[in-house]
N, C-alpha and C. Protein backbone atom coordinates (compact mmCIF):
# COMPACT_ATOMS: atom_id res chain seq x y z
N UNK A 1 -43.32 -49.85 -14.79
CA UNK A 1 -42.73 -48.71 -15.50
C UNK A 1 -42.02 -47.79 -14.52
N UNK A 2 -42.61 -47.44 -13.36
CA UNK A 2 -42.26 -46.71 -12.26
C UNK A 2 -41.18 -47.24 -12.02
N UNK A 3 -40.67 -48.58 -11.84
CA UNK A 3 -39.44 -49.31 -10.95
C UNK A 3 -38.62 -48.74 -11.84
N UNK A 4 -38.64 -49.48 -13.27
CA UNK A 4 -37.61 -49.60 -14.78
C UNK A 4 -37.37 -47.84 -14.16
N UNK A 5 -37.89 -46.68 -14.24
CA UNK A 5 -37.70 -45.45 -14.86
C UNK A 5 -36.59 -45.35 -13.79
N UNK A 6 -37.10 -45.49 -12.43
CA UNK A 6 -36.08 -45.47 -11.31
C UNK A 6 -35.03 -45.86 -11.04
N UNK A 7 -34.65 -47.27 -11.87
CA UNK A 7 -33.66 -48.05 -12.08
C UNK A 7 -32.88 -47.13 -12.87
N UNK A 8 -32.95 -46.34 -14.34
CA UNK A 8 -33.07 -46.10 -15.01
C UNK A 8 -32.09 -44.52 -14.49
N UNK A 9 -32.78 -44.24 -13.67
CA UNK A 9 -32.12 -42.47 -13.08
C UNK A 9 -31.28 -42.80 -12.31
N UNK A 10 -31.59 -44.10 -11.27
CA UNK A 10 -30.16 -44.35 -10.04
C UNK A 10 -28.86 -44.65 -11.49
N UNK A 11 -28.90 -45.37 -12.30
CA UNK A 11 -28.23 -45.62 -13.05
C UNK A 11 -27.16 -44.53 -13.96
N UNK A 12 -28.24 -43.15 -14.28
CA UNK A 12 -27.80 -42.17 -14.63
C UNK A 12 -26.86 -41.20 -14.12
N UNK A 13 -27.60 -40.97 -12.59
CA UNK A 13 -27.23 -40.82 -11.59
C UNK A 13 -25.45 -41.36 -11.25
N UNK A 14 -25.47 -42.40 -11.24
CA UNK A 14 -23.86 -43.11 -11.12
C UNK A 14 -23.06 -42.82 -11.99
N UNK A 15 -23.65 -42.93 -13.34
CA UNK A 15 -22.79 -42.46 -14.29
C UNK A 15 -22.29 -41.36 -14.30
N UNK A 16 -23.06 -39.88 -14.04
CA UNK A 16 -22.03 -39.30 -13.87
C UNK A 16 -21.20 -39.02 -12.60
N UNK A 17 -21.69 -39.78 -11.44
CA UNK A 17 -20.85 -39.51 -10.38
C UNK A 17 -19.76 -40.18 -10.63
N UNK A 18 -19.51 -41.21 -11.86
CA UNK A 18 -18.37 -42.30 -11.47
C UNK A 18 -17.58 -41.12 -13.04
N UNK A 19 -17.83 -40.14 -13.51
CA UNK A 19 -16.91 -39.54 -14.86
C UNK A 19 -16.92 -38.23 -14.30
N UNK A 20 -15.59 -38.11 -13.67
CA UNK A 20 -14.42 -36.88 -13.36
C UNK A 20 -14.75 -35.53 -14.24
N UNK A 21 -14.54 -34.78 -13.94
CA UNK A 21 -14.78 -33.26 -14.64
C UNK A 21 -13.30 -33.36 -14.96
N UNK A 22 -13.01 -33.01 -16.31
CA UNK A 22 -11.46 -32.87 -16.66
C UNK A 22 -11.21 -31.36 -16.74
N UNK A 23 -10.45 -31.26 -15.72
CA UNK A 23 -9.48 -29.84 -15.96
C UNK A 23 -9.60 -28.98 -17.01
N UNK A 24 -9.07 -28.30 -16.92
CA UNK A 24 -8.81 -27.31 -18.28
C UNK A 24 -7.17 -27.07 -18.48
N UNK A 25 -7.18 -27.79 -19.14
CA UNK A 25 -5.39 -27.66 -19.70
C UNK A 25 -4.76 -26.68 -19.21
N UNK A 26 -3.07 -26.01 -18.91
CA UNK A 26 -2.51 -25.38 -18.47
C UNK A 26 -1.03 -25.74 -19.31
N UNK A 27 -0.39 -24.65 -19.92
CA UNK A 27 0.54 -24.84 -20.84
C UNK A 27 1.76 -25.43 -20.09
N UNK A 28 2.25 -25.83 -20.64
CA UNK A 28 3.93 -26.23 -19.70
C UNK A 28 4.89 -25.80 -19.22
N UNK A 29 5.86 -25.46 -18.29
CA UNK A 29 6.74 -24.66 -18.19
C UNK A 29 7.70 -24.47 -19.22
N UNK A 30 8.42 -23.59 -19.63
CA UNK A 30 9.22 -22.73 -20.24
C UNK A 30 10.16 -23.68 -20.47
N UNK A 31 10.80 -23.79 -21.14
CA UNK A 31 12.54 -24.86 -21.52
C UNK A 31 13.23 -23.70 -22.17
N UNK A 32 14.32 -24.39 -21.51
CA UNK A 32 15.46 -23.18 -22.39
C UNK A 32 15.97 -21.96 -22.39
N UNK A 33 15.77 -21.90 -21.16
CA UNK A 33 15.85 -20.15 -20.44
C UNK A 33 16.78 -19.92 -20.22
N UNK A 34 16.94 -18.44 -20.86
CA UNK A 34 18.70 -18.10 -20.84
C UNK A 34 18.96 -16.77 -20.59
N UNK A 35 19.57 -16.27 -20.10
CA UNK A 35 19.94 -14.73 -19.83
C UNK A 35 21.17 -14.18 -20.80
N UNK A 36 21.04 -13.29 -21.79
CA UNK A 36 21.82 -13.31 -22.92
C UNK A 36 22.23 -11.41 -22.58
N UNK A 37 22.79 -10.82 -23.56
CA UNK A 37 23.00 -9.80 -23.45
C UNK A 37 23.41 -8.82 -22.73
N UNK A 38 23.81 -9.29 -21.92
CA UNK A 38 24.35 -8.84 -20.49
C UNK A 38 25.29 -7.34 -20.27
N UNK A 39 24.51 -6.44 -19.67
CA UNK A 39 24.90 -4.78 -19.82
C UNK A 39 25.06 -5.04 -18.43
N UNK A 40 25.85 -3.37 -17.74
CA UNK A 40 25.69 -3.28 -16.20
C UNK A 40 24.20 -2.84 -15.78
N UNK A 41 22.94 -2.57 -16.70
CA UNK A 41 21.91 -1.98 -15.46
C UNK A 41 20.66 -2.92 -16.69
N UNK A 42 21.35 -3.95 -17.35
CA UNK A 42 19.91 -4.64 -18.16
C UNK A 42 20.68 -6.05 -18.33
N UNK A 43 19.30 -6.77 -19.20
CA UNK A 43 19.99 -8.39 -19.09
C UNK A 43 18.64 -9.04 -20.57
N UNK A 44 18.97 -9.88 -21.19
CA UNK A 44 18.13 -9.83 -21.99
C UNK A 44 17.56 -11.53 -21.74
N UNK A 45 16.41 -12.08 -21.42
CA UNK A 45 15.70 -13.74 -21.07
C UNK A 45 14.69 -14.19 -22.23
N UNK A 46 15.53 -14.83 -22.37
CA UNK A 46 14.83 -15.94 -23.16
C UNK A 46 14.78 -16.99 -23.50
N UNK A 47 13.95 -17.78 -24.12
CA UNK A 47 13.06 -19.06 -23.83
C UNK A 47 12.13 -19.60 -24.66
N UNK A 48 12.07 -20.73 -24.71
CA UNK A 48 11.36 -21.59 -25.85
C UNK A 48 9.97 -22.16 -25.34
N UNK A 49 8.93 -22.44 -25.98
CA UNK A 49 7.82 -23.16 -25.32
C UNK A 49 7.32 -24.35 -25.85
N UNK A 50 7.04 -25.15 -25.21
CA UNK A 50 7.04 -26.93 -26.13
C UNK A 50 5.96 -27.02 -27.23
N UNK A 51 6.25 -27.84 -28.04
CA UNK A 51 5.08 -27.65 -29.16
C UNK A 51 3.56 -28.21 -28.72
N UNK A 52 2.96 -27.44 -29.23
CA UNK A 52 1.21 -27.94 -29.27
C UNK A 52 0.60 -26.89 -27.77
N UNK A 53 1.70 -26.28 -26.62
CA UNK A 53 1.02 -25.68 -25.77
C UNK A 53 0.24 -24.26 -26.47
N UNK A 54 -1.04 -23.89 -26.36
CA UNK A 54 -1.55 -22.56 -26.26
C UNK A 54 -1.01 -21.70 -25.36
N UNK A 55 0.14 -20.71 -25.74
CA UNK A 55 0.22 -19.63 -25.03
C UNK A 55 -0.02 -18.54 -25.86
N UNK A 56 -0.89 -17.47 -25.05
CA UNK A 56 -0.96 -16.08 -25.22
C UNK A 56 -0.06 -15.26 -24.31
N UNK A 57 0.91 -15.25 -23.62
CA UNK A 57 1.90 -14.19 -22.92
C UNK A 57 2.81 -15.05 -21.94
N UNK A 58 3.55 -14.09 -21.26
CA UNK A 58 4.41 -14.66 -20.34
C UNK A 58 4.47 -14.08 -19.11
N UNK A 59 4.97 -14.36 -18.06
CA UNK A 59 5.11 -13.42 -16.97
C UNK A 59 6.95 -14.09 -16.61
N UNK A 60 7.19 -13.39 -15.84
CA UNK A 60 8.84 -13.06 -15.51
C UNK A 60 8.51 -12.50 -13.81
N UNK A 61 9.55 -13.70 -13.38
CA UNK A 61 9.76 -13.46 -11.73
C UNK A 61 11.29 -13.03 -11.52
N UNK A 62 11.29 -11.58 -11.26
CA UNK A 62 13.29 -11.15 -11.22
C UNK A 62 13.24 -11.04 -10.06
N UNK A 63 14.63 -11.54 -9.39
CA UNK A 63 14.18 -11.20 -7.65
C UNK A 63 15.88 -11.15 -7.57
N UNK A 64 16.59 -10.26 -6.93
CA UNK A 64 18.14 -9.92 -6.44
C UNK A 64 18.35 -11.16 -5.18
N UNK A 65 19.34 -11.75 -5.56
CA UNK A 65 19.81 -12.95 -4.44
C UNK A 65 19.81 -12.60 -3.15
N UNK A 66 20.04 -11.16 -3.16
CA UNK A 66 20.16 -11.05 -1.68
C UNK A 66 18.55 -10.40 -1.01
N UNK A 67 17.62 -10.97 -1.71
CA UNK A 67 16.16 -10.18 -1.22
C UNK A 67 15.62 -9.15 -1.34
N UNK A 68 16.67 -7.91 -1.70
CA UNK A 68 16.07 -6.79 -1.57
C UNK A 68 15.08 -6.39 -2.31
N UNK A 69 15.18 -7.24 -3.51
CA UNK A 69 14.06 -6.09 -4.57
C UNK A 69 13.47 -7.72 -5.09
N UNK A 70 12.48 -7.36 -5.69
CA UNK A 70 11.57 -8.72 -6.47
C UNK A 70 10.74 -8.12 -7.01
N UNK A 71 10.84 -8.34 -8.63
CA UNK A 71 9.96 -7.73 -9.65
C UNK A 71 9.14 -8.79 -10.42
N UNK A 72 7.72 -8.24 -10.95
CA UNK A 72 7.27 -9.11 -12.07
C UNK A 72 7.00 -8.48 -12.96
N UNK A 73 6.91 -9.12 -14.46
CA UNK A 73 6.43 -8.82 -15.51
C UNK A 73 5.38 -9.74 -16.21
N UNK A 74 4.65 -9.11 -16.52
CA UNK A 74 3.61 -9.74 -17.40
C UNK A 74 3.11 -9.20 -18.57
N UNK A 75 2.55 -10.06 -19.34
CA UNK A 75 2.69 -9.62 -20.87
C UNK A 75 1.14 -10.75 -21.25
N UNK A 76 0.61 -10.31 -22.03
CA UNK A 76 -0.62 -11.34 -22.08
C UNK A 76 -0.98 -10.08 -24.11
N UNK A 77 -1.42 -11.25 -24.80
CA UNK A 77 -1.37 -11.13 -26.24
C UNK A 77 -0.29 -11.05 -26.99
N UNK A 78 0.88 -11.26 -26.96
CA UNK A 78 2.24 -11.39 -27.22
C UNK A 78 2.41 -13.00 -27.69
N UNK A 79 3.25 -13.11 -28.90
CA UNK A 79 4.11 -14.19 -29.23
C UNK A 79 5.76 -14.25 -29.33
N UNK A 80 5.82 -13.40 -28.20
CA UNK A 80 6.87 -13.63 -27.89
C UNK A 80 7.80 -14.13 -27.34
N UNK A 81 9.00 -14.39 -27.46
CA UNK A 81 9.85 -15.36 -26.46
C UNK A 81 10.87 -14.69 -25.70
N UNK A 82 11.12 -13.20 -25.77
CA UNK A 82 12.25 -12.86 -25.27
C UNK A 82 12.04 -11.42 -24.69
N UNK A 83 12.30 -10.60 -23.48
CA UNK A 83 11.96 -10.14 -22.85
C UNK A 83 13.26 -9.38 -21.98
N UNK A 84 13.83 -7.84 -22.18
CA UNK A 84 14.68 -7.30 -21.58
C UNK A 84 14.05 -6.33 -20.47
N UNK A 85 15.16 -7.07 -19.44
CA UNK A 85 15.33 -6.57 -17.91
C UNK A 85 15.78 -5.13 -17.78
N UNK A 86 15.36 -4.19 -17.19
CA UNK A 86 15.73 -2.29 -17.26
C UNK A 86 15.97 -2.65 -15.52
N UNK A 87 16.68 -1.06 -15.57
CA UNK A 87 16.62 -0.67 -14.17
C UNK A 87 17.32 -1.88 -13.29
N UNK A 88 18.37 -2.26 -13.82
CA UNK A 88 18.93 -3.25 -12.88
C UNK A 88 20.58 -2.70 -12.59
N UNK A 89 20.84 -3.67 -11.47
CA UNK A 89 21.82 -2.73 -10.08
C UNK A 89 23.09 -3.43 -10.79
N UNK A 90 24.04 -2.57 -11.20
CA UNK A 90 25.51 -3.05 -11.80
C UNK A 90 26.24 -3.96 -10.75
N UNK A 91 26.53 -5.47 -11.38
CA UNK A 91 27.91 -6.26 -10.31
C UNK A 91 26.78 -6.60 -9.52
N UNK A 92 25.92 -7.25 -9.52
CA UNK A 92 24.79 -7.39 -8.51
C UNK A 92 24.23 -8.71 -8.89
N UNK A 93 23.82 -10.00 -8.34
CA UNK A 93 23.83 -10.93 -8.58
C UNK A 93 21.70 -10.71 -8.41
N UNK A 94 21.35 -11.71 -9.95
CA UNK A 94 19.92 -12.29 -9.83
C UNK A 94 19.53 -13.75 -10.16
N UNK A 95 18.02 -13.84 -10.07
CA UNK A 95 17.51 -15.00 -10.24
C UNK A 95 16.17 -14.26 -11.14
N UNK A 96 16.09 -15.44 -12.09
CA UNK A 96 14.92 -15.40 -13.18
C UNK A 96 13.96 -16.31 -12.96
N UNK A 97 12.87 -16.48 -13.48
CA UNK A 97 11.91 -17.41 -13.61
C UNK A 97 11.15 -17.25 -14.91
N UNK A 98 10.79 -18.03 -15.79
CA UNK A 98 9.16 -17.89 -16.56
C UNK A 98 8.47 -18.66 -16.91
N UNK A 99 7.43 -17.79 -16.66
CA UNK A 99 5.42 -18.73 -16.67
C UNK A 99 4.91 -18.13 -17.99
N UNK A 100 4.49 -19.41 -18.69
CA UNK A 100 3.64 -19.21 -19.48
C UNK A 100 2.23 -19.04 -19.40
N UNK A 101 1.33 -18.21 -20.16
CA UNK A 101 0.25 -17.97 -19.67
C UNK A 101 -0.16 -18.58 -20.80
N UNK A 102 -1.36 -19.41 -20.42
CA UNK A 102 -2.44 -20.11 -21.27
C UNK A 102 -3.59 -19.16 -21.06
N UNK A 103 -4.64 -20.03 -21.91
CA UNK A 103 -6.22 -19.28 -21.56
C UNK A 103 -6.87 -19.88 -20.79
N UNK A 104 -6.35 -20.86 -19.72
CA UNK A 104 -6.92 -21.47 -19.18
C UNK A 104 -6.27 -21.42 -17.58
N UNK A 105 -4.71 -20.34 -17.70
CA UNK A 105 -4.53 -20.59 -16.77
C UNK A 105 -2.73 -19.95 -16.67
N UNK A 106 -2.30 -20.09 -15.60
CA UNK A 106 -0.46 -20.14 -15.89
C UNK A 106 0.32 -21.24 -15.59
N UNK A 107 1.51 -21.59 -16.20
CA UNK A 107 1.85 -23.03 -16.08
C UNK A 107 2.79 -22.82 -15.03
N UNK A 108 3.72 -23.88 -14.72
CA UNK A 108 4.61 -23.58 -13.50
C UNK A 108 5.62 -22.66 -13.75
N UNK A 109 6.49 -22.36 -12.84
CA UNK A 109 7.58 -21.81 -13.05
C UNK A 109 8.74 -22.69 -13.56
N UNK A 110 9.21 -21.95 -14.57
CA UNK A 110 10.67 -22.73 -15.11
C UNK A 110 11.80 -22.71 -14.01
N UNK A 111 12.28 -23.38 -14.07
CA UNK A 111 13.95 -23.31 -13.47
C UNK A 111 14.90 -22.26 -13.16
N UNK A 112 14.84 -21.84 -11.80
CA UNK A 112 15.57 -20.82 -11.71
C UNK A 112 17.01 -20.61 -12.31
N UNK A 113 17.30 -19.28 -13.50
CA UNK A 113 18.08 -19.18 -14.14
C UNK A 113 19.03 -17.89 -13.23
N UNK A 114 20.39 -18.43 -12.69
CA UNK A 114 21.52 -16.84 -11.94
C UNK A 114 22.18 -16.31 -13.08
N UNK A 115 22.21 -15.13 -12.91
CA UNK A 115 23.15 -14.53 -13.61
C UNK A 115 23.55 -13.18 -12.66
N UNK A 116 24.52 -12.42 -13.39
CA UNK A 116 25.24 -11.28 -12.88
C UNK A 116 25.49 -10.12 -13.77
N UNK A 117 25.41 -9.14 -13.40
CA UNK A 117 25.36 -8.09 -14.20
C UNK A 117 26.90 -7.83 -14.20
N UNK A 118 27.04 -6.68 -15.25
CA UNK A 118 28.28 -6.62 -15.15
C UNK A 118 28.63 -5.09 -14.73
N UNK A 119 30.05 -5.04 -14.54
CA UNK A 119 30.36 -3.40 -13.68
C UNK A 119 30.36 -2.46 -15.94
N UNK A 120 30.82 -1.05 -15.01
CA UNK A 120 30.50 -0.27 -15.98
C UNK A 120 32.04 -0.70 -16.89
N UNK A 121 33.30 -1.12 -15.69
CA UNK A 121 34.14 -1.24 -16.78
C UNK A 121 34.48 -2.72 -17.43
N UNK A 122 33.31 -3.68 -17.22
CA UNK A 122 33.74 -4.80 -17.97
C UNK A 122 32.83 -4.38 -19.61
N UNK A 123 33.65 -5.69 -20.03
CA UNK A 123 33.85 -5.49 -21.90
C UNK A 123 32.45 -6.84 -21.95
N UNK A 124 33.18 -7.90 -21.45
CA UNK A 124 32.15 -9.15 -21.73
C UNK A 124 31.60 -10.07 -20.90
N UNK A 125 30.59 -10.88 -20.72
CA UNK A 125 29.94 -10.87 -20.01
C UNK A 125 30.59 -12.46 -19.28
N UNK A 126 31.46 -11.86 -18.83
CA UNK A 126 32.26 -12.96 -17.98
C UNK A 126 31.93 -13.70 -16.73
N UNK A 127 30.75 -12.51 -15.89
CA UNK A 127 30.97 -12.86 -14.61
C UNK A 127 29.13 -13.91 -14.61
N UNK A 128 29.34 -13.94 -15.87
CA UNK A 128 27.80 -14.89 -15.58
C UNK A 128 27.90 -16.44 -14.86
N UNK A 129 27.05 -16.59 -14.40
CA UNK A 129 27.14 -17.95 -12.96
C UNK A 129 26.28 -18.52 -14.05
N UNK A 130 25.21 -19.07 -14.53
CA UNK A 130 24.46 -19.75 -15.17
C UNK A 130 23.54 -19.41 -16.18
N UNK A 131 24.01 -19.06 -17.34
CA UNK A 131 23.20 -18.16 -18.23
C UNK A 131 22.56 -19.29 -19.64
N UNK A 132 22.85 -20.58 -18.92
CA UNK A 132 22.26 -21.71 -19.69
C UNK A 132 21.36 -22.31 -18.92
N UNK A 133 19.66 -22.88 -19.59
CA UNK A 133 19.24 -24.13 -19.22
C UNK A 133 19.10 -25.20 -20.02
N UNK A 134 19.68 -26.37 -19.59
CA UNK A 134 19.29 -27.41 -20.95
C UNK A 134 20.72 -27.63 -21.57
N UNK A 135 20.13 -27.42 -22.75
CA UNK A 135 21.50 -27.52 -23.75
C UNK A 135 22.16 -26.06 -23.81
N UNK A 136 23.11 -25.91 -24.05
CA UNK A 136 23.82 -25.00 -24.28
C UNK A 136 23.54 -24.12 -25.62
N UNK A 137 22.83 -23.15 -25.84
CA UNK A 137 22.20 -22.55 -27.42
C UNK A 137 23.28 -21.36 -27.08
N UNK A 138 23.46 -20.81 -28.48
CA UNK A 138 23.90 -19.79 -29.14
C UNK A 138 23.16 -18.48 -28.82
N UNK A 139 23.56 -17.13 -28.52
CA UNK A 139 22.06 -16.68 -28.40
C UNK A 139 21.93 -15.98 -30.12
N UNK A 140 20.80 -16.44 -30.46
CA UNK A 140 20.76 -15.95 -31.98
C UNK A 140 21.02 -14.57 -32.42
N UNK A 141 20.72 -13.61 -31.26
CA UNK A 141 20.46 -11.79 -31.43
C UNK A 141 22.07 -11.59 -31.76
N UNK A 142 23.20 -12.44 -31.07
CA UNK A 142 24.26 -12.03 -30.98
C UNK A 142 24.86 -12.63 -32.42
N UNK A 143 24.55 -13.82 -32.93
CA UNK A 143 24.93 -14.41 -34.25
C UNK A 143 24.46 -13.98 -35.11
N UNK A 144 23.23 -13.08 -35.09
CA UNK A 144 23.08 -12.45 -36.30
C UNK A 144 23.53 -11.10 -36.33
N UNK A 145 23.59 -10.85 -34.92
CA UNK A 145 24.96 -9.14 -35.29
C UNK A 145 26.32 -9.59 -35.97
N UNK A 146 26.77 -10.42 -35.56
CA UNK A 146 28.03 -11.27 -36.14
C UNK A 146 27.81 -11.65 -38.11
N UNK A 147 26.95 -11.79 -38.26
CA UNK A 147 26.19 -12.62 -39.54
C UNK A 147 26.33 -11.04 -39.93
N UNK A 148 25.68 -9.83 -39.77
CA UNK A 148 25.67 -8.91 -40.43
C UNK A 148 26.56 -7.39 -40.57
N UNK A 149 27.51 -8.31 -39.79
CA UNK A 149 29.27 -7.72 -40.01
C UNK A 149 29.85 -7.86 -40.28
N UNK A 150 29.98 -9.27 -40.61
CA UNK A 150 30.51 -9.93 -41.39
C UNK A 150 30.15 -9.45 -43.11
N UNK A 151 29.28 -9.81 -42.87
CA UNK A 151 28.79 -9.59 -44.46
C UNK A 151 28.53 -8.34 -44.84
N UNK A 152 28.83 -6.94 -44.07
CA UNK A 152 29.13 -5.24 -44.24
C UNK A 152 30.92 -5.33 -44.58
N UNK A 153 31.47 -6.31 -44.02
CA UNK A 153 32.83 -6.05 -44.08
C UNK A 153 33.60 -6.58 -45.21
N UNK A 154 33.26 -7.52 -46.02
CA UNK A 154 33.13 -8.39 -46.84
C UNK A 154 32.89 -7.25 -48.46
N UNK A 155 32.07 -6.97 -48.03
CA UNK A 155 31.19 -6.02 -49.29
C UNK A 155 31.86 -5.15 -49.10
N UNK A 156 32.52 -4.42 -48.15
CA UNK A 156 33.61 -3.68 -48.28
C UNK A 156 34.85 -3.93 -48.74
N UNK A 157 35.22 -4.90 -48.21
CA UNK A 157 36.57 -5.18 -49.17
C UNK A 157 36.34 -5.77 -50.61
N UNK A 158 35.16 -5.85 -50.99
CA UNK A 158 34.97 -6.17 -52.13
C UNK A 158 34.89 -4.82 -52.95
N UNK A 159 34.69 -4.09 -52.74
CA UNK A 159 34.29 -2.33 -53.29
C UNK A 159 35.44 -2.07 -53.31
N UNK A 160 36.46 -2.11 -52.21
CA UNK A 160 37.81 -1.67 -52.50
C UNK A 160 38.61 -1.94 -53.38
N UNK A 161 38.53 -3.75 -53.13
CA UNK A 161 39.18 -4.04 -54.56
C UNK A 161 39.01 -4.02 -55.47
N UNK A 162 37.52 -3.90 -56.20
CA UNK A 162 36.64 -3.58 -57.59
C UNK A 162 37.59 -2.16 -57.74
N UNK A 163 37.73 -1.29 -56.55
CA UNK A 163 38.19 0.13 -57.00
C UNK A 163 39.82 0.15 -57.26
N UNK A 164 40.01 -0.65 -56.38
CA UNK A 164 41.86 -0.61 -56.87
C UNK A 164 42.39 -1.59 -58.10
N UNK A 165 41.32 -2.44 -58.85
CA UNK A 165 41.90 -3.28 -60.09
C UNK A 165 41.56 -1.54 -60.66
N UNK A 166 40.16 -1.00 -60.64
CA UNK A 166 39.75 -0.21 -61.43
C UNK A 166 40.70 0.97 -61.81
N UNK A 167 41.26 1.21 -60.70
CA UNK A 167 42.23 1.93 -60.56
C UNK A 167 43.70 1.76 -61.30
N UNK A 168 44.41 0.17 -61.26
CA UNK A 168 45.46 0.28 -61.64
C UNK A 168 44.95 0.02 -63.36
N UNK A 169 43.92 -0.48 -63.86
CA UNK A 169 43.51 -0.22 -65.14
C UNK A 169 43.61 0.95 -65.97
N UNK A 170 42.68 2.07 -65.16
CA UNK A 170 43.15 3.49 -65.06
C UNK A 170 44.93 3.90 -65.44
N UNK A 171 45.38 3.56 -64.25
CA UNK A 171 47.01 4.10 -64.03
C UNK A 171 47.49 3.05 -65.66
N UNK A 172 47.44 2.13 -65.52
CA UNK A 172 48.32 1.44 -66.94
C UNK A 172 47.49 1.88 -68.33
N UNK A 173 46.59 2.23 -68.02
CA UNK A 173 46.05 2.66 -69.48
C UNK A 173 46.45 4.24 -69.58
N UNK A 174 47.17 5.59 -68.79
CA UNK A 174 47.54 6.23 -68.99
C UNK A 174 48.92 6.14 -68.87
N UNK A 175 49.52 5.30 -68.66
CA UNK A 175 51.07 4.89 -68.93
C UNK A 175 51.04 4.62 -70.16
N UNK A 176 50.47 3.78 -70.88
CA UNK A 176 50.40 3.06 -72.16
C UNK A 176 50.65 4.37 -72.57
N UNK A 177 48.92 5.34 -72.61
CA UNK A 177 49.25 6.29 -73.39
C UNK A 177 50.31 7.83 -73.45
N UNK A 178 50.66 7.79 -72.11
CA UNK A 178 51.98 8.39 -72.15
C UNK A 178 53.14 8.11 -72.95
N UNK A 179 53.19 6.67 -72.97
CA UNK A 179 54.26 6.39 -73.95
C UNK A 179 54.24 6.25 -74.92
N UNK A 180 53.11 6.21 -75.48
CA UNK A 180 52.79 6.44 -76.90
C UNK A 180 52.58 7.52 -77.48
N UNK A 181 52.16 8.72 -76.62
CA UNK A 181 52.84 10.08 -77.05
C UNK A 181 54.12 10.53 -76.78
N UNK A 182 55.04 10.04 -76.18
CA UNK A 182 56.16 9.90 -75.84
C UNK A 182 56.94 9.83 -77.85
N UNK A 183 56.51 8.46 -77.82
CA UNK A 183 57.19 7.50 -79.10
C UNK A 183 56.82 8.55 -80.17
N UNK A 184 55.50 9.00 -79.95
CA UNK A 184 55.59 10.18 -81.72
C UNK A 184 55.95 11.11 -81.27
N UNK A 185 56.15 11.84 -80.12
CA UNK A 185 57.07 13.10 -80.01
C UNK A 185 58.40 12.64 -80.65
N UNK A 186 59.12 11.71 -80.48
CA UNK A 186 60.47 11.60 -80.89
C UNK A 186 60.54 10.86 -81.96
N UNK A 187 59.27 10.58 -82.86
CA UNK A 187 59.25 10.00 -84.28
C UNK A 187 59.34 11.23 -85.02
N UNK A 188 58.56 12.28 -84.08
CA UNK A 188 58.23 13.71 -85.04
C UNK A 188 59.82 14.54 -85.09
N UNK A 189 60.25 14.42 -83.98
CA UNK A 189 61.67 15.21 -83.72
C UNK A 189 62.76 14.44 -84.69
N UNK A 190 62.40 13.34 -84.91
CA UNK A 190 63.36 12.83 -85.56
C UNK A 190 63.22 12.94 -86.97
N UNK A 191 61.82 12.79 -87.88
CA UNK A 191 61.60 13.48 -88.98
C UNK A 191 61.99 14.66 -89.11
N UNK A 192 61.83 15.33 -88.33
CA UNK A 192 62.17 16.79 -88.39
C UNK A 192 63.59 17.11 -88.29
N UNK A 193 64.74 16.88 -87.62
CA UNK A 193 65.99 17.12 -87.80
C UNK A 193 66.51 16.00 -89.40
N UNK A 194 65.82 14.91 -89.54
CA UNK A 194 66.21 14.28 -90.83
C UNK A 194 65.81 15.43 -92.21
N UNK A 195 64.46 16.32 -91.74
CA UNK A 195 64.16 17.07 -93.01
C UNK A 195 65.19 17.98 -92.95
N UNK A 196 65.38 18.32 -91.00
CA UNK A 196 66.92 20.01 -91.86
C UNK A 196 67.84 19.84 -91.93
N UNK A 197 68.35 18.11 -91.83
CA UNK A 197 69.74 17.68 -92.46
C UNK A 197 70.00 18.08 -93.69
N UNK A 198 68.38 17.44 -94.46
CA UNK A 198 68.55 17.53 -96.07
C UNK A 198 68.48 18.47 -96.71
N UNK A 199 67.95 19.85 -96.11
CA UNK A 199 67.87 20.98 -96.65
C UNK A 199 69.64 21.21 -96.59
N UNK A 200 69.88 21.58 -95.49
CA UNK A 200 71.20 22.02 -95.32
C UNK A 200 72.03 21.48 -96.21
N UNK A 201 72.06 20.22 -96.72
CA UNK A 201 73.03 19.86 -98.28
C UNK A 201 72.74 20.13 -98.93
């Protein structure tokens, strides 16, 4: 019984020396990171996260090409994907990064994304070096300002013209009746000089 039990524990023993402790998952890096919105002293990043990862927040690595400054942000209970840059140097070239934060951990850094700010007198955001990763996306914030100016401007010219049929309805329905008091003023004038014809004979 003594041998068997011994046999029995070296055996146990192996087993778990020969089964690995598995990690604790760590979400994936970021896809799709884009620098959108582009002002002279802000910049707006954002980014997609692959399906099935657990994230609770993000962190953001901003650092100026030429070294001087390097900022982070972090954010932890957030479902969010998009995240604007303050306090940034006009005509001044950066680099982005973002980490997703799991509960188990932070995943790598995404792909460094350049972009450029713009001076106080540019209009559009021309001087951007790489404000795509991946595929080329739309940025949605800007298509739905578009989507809802469209459709303010629309409803306006629709009001106008509701008001100008309404209007020339108006104008021809007091023409009509202008001329139709017109026609018995001179039905009446004309009875009337026919009655003092006939007196007068």
């Amino acid at each position: 019984i003594t041998a068997a039990a011994a046999a029995a524990g070296s055996l146990t023993f192996l087993s778990c020396d020969l089964c690995p402790c598995v990690p604790a998952a760590v979400p994936a890096a970021p896809v799709n990171v884009s620098v959108t919105q582009l002002r002279a002293h802000s910049a707006m990043v954002t980014w997609s996260v692959p399906q099935g990862d657990a994230v609770i927040g993000y962190a953001i690595s901003q650092q100026r090409q030429d070294g001087l400054m390097q900022r982070s942000i972090r954010e932890v209970n957030t479902s969010s994907r998009w995240c604007v840059l303050w306090d940034l140097d006009e005509d001044t070239h950066y680099s982005v990064q973002v980490q997703s934060v799991g509960l188990h951990g932070d995943s790598q850094p995404s792909r460094a994304v350049h972009f450029r700010t713009l001076e106080r007198t540019d209009h559009y955001p021309a001087g951007v070096l790489d404000h795509r990763e991946g595929l080329g996306m739309t940025p949605h914030l800007q298509t739905g300002e578009l989507l809802i100016i469209t459709t303010v401007l629309l409803l306006w010219a629709a009001v106008i013209a509701l008001f100008c049929r309404q209007y020339d309805i108006i104008k021809d329905s007091d023409s009509n009746g202008s001329a139709a008091k017109e026609k018995a003023k001179r039905t009446l004038l004309h009875r009337a000089s026919s009655s003092i014809s006939i007196i007068r004979v």
